[in-house]
N, C-alpha and C. Protein backbone atom coordinates (compact mmCIF):
# COMPACT_ATOMS: atom_id res chain seq x y z
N UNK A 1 129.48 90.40 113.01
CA UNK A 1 128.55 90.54 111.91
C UNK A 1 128.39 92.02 111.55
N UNK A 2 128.00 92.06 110.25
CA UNK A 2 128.12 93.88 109.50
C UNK A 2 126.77 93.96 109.17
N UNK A 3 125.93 94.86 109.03
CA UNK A 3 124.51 94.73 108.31
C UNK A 3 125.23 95.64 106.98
N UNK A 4 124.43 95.57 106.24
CA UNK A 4 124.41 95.46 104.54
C UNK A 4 123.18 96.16 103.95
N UNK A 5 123.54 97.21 103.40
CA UNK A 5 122.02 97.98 102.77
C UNK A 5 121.89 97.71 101.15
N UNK A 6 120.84 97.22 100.70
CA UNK A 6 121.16 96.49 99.52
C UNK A 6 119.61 97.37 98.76
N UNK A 7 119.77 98.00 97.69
CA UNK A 7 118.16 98.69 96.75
C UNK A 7 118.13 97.34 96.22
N UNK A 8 116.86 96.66 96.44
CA UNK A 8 115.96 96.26 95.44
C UNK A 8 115.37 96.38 94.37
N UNK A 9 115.44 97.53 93.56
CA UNK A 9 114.66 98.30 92.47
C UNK A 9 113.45 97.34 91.95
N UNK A 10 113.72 96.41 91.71
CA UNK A 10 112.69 95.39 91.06
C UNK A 10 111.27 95.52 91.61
N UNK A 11 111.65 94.98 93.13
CA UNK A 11 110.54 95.01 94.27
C UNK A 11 110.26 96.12 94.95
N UNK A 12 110.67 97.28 94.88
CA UNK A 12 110.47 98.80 95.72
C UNK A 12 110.57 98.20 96.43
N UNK A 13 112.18 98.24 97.31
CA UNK A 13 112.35 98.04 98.49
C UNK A 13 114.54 98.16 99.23
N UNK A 14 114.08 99.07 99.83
CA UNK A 14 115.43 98.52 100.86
C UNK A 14 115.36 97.41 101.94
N UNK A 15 117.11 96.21 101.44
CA UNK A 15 116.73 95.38 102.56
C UNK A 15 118.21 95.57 103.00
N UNK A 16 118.04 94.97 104.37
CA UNK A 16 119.20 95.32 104.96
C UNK A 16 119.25 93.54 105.72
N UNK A 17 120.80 93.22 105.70
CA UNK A 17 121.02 92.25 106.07
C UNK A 17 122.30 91.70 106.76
N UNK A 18 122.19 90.55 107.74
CA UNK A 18 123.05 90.85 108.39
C UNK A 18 123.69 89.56 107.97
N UNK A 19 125.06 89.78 107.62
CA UNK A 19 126.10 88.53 106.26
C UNK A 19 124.90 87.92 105.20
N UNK A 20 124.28 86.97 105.13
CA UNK A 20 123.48 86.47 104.00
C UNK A 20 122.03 86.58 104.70
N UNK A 21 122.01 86.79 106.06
CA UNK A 21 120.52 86.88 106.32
C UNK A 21 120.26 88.07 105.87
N UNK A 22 118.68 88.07 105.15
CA UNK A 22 117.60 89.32 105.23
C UNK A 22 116.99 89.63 106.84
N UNK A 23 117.47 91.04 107.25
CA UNK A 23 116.96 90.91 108.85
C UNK A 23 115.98 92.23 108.44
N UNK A 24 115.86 92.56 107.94
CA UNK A 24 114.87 93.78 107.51
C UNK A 24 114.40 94.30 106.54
N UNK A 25 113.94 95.40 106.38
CA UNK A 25 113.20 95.58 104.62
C UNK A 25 112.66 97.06 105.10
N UNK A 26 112.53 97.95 103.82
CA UNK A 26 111.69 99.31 103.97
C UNK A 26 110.99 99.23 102.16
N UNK A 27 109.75 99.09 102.38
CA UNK A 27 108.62 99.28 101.09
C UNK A 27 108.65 100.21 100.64
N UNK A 28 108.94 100.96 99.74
CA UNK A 28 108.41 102.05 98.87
C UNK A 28 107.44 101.70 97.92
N UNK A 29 107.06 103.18 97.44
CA UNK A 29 106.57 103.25 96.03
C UNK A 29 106.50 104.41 95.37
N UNK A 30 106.31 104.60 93.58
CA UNK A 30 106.92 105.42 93.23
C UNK A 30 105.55 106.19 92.47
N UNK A 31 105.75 107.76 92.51
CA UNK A 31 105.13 108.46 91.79
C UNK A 31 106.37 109.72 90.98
N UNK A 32 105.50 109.99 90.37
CA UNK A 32 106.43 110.79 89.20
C UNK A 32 107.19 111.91 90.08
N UNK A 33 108.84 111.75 90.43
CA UNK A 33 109.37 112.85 91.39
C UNK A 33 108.92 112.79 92.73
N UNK A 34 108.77 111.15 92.81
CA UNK A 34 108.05 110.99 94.54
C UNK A 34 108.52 109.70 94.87
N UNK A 35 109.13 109.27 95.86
CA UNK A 35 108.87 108.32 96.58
C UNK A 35 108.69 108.42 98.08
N UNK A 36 107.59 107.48 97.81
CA UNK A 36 106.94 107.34 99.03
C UNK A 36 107.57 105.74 100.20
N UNK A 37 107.63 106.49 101.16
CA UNK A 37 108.44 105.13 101.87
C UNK A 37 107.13 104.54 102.69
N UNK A 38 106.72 103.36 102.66
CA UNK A 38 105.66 103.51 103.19
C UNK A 38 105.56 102.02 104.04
N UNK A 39 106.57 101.37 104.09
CA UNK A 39 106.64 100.39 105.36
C UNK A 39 108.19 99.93 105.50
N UNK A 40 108.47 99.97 107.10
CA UNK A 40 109.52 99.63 107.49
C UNK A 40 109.40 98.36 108.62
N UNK A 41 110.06 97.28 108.43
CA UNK A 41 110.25 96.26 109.53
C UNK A 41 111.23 95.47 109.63
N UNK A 42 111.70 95.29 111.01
CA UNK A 42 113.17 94.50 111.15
C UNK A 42 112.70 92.95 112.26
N UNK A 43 113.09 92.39 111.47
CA UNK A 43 112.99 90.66 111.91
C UNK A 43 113.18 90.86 113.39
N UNK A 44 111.87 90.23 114.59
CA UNK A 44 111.64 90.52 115.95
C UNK A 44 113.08 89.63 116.43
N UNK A 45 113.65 89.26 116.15
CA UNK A 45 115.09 88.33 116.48
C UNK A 45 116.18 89.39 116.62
N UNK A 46 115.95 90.76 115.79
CA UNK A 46 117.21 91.04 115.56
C UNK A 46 116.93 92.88 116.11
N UNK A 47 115.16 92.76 116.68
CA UNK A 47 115.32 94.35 117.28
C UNK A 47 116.23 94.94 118.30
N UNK A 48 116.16 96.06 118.38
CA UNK A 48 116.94 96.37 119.38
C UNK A 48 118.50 96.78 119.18
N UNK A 49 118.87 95.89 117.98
CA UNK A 49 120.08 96.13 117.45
C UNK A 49 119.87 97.64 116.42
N UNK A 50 119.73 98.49 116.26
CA UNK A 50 119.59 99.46 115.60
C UNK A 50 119.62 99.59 114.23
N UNK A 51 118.95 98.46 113.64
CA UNK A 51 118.72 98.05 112.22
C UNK A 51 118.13 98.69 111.40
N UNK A 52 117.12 99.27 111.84
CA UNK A 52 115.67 99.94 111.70
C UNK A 52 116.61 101.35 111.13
N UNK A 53 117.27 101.78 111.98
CA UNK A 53 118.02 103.14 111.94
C UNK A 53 118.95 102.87 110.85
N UNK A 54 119.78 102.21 110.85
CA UNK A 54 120.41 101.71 110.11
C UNK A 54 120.09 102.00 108.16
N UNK A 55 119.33 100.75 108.32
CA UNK A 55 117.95 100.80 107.06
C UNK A 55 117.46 102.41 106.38
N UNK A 56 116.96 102.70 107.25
CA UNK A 56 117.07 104.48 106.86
C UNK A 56 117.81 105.19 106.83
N UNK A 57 119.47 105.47 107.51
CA UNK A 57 120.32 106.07 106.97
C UNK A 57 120.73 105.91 105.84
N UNK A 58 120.98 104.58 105.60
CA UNK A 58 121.39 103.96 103.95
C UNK A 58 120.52 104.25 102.91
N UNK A 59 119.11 104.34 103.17
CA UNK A 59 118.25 104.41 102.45
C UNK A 59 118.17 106.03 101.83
N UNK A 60 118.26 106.60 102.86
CA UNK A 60 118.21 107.89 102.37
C UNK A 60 119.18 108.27 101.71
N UNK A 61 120.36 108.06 101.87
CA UNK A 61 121.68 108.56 101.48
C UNK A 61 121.47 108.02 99.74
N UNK A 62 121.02 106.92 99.83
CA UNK A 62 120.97 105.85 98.20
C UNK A 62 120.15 107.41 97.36
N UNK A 63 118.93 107.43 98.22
CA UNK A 63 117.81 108.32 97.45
C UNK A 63 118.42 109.34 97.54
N UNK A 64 118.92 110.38 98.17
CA UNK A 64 119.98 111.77 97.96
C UNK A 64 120.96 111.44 96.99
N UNK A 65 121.73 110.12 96.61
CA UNK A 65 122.96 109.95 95.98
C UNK A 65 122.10 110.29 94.39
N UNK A 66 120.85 108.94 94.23
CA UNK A 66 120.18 109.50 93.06
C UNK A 66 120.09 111.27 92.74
N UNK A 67 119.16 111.34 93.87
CA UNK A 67 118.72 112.93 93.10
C UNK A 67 117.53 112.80 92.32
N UNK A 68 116.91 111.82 92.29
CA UNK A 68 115.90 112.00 91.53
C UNK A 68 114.44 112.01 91.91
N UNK A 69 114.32 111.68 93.18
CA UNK A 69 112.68 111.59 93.63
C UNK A 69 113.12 112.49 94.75
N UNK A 70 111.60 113.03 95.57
CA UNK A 70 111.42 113.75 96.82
C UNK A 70 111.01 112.72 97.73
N UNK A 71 111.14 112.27 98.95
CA UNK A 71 110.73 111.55 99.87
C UNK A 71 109.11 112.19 100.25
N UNK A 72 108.44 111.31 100.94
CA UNK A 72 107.36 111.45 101.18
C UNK A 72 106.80 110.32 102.27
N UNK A 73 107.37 110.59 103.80
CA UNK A 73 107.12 109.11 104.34
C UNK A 73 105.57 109.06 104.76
N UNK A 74 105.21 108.11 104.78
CA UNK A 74 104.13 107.70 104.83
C UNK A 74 104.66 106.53 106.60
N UNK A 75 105.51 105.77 106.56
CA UNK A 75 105.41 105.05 107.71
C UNK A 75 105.87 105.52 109.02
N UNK A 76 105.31 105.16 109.93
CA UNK A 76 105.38 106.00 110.70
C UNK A 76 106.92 106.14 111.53
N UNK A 77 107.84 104.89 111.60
CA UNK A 77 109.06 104.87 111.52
C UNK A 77 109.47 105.61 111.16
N UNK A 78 109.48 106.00 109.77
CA UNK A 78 109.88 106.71 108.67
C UNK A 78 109.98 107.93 109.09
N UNK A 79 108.78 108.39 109.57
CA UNK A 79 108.31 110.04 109.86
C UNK A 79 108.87 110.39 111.02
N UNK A 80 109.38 109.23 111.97
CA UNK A 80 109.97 109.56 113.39
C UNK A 80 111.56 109.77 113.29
N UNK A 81 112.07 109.25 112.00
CA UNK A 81 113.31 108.81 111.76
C UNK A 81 113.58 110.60 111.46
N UNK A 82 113.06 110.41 110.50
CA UNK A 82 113.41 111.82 109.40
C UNK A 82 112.96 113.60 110.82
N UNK A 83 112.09 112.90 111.19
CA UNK A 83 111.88 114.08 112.61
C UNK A 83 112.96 114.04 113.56
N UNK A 84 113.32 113.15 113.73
CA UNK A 84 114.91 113.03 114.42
C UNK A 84 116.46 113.14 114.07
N UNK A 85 116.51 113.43 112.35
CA UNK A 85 117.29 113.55 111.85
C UNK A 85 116.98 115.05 111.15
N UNK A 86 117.26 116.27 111.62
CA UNK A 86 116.90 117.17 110.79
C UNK A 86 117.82 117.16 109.19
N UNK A 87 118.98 116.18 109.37
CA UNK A 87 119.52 116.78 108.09
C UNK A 87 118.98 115.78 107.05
N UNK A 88 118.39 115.14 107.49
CA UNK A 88 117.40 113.90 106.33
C UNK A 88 116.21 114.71 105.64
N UNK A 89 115.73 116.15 106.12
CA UNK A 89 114.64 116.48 106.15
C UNK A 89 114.69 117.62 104.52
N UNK A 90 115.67 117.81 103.69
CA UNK A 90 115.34 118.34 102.77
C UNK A 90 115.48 117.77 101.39
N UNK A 91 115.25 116.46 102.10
CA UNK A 91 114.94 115.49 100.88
C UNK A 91 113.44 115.41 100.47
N UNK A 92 112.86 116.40 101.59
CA UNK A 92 111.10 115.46 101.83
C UNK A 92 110.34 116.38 100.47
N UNK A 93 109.55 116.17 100.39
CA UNK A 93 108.68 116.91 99.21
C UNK A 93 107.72 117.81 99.87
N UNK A 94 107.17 117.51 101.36
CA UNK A 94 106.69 118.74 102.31
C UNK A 94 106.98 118.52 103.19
N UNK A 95 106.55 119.73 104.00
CA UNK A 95 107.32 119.72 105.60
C UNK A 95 107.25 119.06 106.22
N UNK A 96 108.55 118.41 107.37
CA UNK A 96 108.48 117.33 107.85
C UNK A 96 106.89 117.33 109.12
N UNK A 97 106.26 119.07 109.51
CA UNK A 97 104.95 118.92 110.08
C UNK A 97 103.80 118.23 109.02
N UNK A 98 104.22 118.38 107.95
CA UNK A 98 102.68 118.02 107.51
C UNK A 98 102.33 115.97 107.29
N UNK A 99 103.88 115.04 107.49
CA UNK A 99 104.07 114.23 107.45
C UNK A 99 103.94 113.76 108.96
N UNK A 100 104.32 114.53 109.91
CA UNK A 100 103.82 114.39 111.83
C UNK A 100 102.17 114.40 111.34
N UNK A 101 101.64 115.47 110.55
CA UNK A 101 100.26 115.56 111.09
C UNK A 101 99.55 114.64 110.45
N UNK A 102 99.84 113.65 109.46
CA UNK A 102 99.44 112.64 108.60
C UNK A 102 99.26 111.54 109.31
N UNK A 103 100.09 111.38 110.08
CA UNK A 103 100.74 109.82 110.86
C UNK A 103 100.17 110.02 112.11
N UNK A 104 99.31 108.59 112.68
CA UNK A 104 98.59 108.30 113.39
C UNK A 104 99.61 107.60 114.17
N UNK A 105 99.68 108.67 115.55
CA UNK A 105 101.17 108.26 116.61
C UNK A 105 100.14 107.20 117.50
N UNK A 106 100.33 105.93 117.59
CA UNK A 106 99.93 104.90 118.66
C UNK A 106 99.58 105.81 120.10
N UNK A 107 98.22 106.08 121.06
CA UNK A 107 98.15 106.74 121.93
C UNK A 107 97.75 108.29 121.36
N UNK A 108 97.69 108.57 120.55
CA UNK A 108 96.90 109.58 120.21
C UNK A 108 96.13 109.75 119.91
N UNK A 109 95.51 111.27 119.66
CA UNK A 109 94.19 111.38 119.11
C UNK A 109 94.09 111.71 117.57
């Protein structure tokens, strides 16, 4: 099996799928020269398989291929992804700290 990164435009959304199944999805939404990514989730059947990662490489690359919005993650996936990928990070519209200091890490204060 191959997973599959497919834009939604209709629905603000990347889904990613594996042959005809939908095994995941990432929510956006749009402001003028902004998108905001603001939920990511991969079907509990199919974690573990690196979907999630997946989903956001494609995703970003789609939004760099445009050229037309700045990223702005909002989920917290999102913000861990792009913190782990420094070369994802000059897509963002501010620094990838001020998107760490936004996001409420599970176990923190």
């Amino acid at each position: 099996m191959s997973a599959n990164v497919v834009h939604d435009a209709e629905n603000h959304r990347y889904e990613i799928f594996m042959d005809d199944e939908r095994v995941g999805l990432m929510d956006y939404s749009l402001r003028p020269g902004e998108i905001h990514l603001v939920h990511t989730e991969v079907d509990p059947a199919h974690q573990g398989k690196n979907l999630a990662a997946i989903l956001l490489r494609e995703s970003l690359a789609d939004i760099r291929a445009r050229g037309m919005e700045k990223v702005v993650p909002v989920c917290s996936y999102t913000v861990r992804y792009m913190e782990k990928h420094p070369d994802t990070q000059d897509l963002l519209l501010n620094p990838i700290e001020d998107a760490i200091a936004q996001c409420r890490w599970p176990g923190k204060n």
